[in-house]
PDB file of N, CA and C in Angstrom:
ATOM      1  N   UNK A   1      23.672 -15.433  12.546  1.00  0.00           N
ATOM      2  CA  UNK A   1      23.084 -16.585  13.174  1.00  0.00           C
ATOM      3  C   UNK A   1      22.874 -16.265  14.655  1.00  0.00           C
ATOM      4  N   UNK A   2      22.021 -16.697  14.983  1.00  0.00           N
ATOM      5  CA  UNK A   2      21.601 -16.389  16.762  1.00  0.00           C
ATOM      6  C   UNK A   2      22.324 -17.605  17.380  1.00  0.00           C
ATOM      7  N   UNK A   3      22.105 -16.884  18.653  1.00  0.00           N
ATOM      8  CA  UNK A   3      22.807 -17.771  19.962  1.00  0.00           C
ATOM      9  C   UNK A   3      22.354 -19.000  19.928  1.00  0.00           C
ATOM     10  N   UNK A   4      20.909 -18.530  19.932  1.00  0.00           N
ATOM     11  CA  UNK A   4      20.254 -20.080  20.128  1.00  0.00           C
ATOM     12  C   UNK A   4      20.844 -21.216  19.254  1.00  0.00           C
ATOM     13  N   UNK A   5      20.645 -20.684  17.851  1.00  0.00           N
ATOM     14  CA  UNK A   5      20.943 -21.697  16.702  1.00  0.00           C
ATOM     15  C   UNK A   5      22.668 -22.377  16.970  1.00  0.00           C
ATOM     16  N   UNK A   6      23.169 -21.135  17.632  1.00  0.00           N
ATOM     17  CA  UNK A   6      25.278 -22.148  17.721  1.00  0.00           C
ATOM     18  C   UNK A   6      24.560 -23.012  18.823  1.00  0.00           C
ATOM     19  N   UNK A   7      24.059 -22.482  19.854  1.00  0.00           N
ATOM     20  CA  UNK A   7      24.173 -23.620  21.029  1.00  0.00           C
ATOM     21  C   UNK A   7      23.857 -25.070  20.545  1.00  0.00           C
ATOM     22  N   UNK A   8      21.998 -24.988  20.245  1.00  0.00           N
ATOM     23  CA  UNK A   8      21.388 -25.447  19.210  1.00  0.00           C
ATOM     24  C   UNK A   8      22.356 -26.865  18.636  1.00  0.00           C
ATOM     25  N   UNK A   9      23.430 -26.328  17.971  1.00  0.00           N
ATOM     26  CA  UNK A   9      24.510 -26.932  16.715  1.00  0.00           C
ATOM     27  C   UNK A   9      24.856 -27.560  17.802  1.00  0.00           C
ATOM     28  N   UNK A  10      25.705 -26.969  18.725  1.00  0.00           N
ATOM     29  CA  UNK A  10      26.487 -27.491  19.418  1.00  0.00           C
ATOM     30  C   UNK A  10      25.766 -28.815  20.192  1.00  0.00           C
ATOM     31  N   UNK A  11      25.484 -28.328  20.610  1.00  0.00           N
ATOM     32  CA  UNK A  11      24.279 -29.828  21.569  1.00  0.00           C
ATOM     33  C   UNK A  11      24.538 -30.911  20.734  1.00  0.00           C
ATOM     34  N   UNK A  12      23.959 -30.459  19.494  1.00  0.00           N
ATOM     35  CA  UNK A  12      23.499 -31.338  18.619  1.00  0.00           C
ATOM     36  C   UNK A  12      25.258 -32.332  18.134  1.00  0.00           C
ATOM     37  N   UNK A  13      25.374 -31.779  17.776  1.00  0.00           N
ATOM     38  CA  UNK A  13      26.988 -32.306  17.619  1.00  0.00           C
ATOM     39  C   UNK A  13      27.604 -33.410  18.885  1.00  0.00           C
ATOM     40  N   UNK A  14      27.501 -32.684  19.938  1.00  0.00           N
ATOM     41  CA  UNK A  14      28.332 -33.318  21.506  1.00  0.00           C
ATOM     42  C   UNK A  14      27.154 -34.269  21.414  1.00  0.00           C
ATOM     43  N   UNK A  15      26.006 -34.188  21.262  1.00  0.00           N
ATOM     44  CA  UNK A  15      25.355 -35.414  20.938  1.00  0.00           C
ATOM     45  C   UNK A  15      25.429 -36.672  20.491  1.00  0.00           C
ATOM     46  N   UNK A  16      25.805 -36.351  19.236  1.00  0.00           N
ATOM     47  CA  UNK A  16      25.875 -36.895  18.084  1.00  0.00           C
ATOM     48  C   UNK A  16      27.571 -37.814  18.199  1.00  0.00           C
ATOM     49  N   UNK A  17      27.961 -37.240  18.524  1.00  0.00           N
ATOM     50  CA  UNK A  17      29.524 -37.653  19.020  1.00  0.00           C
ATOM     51  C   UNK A  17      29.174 -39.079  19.943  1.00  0.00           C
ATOM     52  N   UNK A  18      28.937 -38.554  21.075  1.00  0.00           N
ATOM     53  CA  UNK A  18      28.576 -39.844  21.857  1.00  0.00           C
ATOM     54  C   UNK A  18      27.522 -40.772  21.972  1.00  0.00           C
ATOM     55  N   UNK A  19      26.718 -40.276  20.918  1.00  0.00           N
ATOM     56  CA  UNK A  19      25.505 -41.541  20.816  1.00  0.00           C
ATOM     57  C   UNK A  19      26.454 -42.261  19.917  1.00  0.00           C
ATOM     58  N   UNK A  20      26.848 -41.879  18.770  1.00  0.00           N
ATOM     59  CA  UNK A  20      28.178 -43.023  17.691  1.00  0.00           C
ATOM     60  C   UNK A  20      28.823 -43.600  18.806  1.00  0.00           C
ATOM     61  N   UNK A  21      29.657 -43.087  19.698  1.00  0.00           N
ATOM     62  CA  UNK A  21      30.642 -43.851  20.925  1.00  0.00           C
ATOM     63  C   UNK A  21      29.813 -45.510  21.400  1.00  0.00           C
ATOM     64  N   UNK A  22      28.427 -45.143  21.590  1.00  0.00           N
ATOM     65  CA  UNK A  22      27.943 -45.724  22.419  1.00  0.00           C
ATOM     66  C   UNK A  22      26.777 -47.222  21.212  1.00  0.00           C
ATOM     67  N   UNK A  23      26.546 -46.492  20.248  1.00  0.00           N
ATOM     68  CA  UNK A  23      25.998 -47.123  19.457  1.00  0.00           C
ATOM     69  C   UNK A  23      25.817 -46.695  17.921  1.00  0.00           C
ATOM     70  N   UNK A  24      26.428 -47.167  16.662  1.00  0.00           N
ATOM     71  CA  UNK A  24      25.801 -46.648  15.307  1.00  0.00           C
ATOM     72  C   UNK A  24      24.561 -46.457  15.099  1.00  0.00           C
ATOM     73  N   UNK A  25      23.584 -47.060  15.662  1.00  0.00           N
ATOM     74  CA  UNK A  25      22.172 -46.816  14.968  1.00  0.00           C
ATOM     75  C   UNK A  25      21.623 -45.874  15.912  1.00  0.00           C
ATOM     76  N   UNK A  26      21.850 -45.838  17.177  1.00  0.00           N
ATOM     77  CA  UNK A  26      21.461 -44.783  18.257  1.00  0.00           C
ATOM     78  C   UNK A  26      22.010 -43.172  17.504  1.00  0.00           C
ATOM     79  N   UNK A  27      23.787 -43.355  17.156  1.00  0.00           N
ATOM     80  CA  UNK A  27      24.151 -42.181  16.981  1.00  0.00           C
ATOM     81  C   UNK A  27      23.472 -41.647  15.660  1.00  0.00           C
ATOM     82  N   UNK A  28      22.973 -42.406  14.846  1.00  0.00           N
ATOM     83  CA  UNK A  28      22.685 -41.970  13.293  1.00  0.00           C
ATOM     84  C   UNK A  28      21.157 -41.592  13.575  1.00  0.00           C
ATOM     85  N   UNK A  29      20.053 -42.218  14.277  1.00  0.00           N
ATOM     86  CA  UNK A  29      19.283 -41.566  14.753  1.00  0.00           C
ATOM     87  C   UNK A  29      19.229 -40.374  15.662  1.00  0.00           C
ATOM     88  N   UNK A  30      20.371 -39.927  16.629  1.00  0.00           N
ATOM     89  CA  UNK A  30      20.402 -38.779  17.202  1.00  0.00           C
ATOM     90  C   UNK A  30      20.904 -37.432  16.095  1.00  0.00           C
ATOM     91  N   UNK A  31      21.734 -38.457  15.279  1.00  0.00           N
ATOM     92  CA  UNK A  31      22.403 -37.161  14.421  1.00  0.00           C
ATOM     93  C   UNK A  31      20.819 -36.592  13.305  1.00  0.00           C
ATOM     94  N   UNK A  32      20.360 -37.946  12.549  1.00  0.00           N
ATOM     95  CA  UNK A  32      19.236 -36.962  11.894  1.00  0.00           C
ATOM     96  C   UNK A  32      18.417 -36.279  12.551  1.00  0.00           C
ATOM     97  N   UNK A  33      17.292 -36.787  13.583  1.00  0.00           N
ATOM     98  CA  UNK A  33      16.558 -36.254  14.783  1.00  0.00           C
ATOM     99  C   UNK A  33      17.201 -34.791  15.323  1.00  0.00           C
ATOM    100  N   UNK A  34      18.171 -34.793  15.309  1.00  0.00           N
ATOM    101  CA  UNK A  34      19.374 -33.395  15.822  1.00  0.00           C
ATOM    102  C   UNK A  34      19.253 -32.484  14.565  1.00  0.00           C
ATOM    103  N   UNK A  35      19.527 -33.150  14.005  1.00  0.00           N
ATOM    104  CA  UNK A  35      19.805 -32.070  12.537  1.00  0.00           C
ATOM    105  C   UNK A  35      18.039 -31.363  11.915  1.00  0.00           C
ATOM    106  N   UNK A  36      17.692 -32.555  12.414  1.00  0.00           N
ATOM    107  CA  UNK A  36      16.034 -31.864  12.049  1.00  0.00           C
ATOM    108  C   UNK A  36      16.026 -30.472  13.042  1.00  0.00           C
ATOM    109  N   UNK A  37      15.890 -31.033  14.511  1.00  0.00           N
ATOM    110  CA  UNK A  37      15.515 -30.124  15.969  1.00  0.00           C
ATOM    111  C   UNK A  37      16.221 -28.761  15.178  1.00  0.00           C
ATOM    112  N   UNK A  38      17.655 -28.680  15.146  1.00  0.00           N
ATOM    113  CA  UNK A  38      18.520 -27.490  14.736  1.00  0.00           C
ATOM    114  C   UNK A  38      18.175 -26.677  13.827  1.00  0.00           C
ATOM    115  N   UNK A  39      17.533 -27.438  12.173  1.00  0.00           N
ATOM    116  CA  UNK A  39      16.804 -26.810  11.668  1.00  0.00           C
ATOM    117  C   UNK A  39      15.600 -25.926  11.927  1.00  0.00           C
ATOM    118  N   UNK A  40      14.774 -27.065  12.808  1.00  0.00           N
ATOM    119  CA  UNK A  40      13.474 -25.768  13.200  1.00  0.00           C
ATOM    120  C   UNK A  40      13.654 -24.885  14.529  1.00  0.00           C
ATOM    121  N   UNK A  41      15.389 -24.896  14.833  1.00  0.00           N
ATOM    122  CA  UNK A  41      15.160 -24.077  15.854  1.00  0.00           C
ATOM    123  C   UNK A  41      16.015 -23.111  14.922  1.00  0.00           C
ATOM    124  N   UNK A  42      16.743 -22.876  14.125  1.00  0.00           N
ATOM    125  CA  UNK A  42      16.975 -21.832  12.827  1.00  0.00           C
ATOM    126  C   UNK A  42      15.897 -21.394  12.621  1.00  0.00           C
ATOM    127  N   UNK A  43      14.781 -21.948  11.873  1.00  0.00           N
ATOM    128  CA  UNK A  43      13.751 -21.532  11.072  1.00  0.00           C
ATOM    129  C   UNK A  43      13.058 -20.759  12.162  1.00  0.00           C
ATOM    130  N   UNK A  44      13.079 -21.583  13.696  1.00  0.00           N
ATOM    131  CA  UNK A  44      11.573 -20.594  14.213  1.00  0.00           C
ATOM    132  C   UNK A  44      12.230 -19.000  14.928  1.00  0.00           C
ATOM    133  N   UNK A  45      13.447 -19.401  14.972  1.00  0.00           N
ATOM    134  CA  UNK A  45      14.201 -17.941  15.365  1.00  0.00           C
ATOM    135  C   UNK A  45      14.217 -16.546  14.971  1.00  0.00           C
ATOM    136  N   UNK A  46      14.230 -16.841  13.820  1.00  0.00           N
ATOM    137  CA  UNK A  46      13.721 -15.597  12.745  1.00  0.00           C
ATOM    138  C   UNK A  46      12.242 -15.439  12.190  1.00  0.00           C
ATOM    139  N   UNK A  47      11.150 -16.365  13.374  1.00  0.00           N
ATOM    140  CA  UNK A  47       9.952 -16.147  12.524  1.00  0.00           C
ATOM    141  C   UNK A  47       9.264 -14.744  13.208  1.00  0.00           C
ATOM    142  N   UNK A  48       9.390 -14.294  14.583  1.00  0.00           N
ATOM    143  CA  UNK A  48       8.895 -12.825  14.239  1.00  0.00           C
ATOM    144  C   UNK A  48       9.408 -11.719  13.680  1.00  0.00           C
ATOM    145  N   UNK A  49      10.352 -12.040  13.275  1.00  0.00           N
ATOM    146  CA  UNK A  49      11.328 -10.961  12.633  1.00  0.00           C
ATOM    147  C   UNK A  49      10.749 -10.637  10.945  1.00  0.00           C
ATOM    148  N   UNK A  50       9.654 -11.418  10.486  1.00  0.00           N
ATOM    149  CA  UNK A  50       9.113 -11.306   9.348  1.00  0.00           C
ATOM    150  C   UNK A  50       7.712 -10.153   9.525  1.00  0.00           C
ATOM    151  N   UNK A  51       7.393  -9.960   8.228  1.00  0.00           N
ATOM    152  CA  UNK A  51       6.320  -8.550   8.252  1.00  0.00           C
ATOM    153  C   UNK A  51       4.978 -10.057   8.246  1.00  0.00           C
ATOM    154  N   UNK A  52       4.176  -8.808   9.050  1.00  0.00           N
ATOM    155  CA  UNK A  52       2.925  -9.617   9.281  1.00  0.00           C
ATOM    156  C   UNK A  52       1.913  -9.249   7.932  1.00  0.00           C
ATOM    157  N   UNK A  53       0.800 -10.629   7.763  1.00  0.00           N
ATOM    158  CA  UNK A  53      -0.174 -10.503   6.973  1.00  0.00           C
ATOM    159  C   UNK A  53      -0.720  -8.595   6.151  1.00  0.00           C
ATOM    160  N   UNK A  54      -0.910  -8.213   7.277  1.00  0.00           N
ATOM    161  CA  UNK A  54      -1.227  -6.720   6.966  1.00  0.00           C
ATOM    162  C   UNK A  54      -0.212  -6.019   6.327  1.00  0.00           C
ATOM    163  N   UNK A  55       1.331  -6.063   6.456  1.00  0.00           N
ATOM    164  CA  UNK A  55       2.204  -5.367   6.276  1.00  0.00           C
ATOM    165  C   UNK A  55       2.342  -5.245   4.464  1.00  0.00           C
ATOM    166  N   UNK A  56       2.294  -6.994   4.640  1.00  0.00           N
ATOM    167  CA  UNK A  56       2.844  -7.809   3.546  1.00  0.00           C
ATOM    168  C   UNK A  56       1.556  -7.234   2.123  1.00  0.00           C
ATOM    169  N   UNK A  57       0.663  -7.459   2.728  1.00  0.00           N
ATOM    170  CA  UNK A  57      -0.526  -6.713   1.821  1.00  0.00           C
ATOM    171  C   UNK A  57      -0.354  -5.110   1.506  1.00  0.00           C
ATOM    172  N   UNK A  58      -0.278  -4.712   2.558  1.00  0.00           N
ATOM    173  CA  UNK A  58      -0.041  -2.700   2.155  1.00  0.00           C
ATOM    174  C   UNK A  58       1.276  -2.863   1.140  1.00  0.00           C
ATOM    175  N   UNK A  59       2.265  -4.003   1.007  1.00  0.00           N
ATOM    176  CA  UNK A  59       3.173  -3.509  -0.006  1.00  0.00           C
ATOM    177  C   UNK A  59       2.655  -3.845  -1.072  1.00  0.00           C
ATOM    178  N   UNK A  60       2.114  -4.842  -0.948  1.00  0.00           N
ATOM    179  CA  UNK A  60       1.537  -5.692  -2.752  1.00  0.00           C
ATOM    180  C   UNK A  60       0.359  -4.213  -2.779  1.00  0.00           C
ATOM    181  N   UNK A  61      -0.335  -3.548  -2.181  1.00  0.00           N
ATOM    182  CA  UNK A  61      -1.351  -2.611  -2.317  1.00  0.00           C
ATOM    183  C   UNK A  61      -0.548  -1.466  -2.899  1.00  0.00           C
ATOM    184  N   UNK A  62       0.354  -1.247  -2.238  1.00  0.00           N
ATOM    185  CA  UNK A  62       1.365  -0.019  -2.797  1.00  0.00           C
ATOM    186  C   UNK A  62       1.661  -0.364  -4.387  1.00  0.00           C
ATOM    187  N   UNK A  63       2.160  -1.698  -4.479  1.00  0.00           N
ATOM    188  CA  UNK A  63       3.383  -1.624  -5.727  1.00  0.00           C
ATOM    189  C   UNK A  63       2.020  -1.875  -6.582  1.00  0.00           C
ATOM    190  N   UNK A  64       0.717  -2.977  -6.559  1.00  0.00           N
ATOM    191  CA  UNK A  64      -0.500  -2.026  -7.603  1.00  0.00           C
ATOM    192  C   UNK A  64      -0.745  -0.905  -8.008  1.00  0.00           C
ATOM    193  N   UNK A  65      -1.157  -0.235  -6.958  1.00  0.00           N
ATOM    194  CA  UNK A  65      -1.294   1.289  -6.889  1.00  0.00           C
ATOM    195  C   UNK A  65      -0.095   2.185  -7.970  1.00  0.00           C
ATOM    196  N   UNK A  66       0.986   2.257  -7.888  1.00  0.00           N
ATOM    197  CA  UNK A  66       2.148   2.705  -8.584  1.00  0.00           C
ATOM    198  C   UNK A  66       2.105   1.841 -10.124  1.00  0.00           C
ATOM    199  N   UNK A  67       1.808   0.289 -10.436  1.00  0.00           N
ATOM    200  CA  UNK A  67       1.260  -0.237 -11.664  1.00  0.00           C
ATOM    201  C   UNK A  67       0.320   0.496 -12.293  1.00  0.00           C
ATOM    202  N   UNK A  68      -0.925   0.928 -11.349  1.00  0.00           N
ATOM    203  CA  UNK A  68      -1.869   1.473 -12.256  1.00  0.00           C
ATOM    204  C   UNK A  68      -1.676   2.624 -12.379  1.00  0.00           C
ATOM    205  N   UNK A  69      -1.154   3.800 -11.350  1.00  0.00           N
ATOM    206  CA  UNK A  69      -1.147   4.957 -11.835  1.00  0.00           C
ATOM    207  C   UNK A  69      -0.403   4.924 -13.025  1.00  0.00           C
ATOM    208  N   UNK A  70       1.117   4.095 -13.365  1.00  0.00           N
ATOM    209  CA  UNK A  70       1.759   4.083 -14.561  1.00  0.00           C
ATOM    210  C   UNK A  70       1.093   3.589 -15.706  1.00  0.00           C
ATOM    211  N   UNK A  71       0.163   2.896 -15.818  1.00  0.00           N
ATOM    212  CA  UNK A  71      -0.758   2.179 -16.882  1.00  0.00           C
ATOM    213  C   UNK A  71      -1.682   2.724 -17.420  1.00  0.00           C
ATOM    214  N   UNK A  72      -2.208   4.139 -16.454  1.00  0.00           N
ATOM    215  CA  UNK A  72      -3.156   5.014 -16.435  1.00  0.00           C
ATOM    216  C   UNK A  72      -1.930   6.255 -17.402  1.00  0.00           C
ATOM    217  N   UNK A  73      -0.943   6.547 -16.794  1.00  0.00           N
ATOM    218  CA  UNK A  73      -0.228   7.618 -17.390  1.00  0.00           C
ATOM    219  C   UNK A  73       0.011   7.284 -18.569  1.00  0.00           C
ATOM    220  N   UNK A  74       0.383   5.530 -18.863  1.00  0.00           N
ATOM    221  CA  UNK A  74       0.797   5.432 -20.269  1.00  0.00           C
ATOM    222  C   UNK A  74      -0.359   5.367 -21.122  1.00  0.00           C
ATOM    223  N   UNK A  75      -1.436   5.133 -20.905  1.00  0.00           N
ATOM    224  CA  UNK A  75      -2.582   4.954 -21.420  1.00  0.00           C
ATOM    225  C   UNK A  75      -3.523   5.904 -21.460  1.00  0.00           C
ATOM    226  N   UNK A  76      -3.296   7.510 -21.176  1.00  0.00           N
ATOM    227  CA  UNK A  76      -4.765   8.144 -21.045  1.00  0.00           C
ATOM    228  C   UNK A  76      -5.261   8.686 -22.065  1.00  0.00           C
ATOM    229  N   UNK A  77      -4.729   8.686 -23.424  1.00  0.00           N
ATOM    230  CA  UNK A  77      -5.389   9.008 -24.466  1.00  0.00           C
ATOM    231  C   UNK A  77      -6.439   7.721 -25.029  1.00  0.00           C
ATOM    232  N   UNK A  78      -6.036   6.398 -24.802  1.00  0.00           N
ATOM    233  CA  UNK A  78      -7.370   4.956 -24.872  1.00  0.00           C
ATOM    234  C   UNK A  78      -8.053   5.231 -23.629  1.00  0.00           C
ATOM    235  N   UNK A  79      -7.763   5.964 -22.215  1.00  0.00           N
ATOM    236  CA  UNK A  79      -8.853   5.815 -21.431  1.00  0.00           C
ATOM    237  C   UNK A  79     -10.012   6.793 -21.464  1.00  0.00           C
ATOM    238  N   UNK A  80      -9.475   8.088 -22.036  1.00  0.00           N
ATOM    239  CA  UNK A  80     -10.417   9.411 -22.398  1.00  0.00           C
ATOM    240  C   UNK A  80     -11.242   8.658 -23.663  1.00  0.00           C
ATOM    241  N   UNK A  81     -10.719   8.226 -24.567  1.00  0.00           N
ATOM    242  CA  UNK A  81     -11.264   7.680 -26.031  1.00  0.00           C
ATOM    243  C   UNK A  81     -12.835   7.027 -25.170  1.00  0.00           C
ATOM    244  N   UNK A  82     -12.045   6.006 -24.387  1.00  0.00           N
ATOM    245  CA  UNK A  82     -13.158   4.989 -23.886  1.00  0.00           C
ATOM    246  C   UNK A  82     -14.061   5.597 -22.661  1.00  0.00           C
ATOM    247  N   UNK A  83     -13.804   6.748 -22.389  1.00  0.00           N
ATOM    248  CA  UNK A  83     -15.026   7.519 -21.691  1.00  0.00           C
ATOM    249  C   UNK A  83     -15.785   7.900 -22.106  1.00  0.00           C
ATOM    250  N   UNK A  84     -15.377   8.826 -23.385  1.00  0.00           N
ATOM    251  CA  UNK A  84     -15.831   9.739 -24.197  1.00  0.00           C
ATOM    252  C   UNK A  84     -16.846   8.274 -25.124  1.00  0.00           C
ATOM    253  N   UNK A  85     -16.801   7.611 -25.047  1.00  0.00           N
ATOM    254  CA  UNK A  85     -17.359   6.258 -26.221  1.00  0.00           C
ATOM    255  C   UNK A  85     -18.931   5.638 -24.799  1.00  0.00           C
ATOM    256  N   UNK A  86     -17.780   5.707 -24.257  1.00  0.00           N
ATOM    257  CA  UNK A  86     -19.046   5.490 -22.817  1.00  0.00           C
ATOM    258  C   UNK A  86     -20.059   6.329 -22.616  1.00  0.00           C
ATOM    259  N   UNK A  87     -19.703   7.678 -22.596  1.00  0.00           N
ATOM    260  CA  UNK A  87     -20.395   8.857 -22.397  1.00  0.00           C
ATOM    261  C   UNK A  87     -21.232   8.840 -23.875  1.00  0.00           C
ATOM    262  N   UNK A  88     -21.002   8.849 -25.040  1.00  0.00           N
ATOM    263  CA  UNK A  88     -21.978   8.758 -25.950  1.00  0.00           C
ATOM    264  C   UNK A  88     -23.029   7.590 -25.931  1.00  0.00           C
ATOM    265  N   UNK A  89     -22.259   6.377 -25.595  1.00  0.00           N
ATOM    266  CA  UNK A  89     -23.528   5.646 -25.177  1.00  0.00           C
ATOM    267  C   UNK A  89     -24.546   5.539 -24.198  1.00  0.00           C
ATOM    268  N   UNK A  90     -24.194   5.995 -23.139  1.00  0.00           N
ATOM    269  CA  UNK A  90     -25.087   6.248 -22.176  1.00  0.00           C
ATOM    270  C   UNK A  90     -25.811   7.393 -22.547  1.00  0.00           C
ATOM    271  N   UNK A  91     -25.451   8.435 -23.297  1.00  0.00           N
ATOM    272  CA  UNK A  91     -26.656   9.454 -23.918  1.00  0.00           C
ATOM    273  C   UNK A  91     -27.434   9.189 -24.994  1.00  0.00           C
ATOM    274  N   UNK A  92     -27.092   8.071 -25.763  1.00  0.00           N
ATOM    275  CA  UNK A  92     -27.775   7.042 -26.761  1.00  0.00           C
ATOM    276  C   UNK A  92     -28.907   6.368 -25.754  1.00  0.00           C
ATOM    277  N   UNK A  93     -28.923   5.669 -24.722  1.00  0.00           N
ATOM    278  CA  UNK A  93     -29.543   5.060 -24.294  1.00  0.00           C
ATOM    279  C   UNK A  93     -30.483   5.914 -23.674  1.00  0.00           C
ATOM    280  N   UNK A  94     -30.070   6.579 -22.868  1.00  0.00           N
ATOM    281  CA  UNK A  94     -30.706   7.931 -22.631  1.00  0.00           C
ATOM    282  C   UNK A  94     -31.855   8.367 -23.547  1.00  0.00           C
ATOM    283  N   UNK A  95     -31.361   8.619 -24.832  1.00  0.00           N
ATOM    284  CA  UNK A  95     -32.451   9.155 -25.759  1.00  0.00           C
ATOM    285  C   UNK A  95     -33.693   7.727 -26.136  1.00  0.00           C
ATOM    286  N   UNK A  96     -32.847   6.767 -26.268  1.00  0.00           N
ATOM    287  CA  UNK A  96     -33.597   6.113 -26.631  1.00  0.00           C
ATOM    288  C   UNK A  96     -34.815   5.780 -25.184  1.00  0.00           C
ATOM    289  N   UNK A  97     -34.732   5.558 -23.984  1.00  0.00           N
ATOM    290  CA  UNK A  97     -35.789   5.901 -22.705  1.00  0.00           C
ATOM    291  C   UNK A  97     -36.539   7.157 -23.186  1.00  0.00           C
ATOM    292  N   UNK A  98     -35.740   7.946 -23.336  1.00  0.00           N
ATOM    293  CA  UNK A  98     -37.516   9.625 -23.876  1.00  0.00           C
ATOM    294  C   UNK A  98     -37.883   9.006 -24.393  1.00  0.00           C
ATOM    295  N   UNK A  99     -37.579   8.601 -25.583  1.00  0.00           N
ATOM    296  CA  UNK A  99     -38.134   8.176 -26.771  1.00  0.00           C
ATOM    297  C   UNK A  99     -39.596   7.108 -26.387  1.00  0.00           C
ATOM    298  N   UNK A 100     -39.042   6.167 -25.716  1.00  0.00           N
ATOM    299  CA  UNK A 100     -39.739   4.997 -25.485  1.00  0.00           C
ATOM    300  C   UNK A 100     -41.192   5.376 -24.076  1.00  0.00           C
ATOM    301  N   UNK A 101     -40.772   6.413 -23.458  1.00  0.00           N
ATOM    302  CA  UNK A 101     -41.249   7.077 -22.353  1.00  0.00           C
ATOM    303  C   UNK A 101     -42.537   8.548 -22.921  1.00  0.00           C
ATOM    304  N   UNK A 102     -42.109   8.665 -23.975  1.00  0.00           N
ATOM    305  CA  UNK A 102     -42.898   9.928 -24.622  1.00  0.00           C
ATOM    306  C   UNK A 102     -44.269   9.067 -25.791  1.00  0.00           C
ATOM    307  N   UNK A 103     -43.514   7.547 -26.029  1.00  0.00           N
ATOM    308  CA  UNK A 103     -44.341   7.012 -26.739  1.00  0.00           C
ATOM    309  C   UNK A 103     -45.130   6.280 -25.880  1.00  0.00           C
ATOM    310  N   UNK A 104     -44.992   5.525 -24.863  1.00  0.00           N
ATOM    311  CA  UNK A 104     -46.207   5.333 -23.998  1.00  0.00           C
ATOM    312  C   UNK A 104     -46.794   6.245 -23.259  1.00  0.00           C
ATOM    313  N   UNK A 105     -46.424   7.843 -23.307  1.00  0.00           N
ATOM    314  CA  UNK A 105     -47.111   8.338 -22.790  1.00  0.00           C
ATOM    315  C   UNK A 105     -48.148   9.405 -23.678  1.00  0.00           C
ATOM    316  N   UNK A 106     -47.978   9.223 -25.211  1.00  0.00           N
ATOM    317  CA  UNK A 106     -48.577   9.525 -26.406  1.00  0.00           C
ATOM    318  C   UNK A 106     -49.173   8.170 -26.082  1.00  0.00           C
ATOM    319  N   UNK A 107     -49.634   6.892 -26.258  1.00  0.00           N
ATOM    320  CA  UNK A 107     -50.582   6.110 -25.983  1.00  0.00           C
ATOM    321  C   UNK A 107     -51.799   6.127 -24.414  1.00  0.00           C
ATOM    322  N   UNK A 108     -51.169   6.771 -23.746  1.00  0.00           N
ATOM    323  CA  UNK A 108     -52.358   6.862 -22.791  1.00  0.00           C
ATOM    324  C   UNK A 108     -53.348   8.089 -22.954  1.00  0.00           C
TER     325      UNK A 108
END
């Protein structure tokens, strides 16, 4: 816990102490109002201490990257299959353009 956050507490407390002395509804409003402040001075204490937008992305980019190479390793006999299936069709289509290219050019 940081400095800030005990002091923070503390305030909040010696606060809270003598607003009750002085009034119940004063002190019960200083104590929640306090307890909020303390919270977001916890929360904002540690906020540059977090990885930024970019960081946070290169890891989710990494731990994909390591998914697919493993998905690729477990899989490369369906991914060759499905090249090799690709590659015949695109030379299917292929033939079929001569084909279609030799016959309009037998019509002119």
């Amino acid at each position: 816990m940081s400095k800030r956050v005990v002091v923070a507490g503390l305030i909040w407390v010696v606060l809270s102490v003598l607003a009750f002395i002085v009034d119940p509804i004063l002190g019960a409003c200083v104590l929640v109002f306090g307890g909020i402040g303390v919270v977001v001075v916890a929360l904002g204490s540690t906020y540059d201490q977090h990885p930024d937008f970019e960081a946070r992305e290169r890891a989710r980019a990494a731990r994909r990257k390591a998914k697919r190479e493993r998905h690729q390793e477990k899989n490369k006999d369906a991914i060759e299959a499905d090249r090799a299936r690709y590659a015949a069709h695109q030379a299917k289509l292929a033939a079929k353009r001569e084909a279609a290219d030799r016959q309009s050019a037998d019509r002119r």
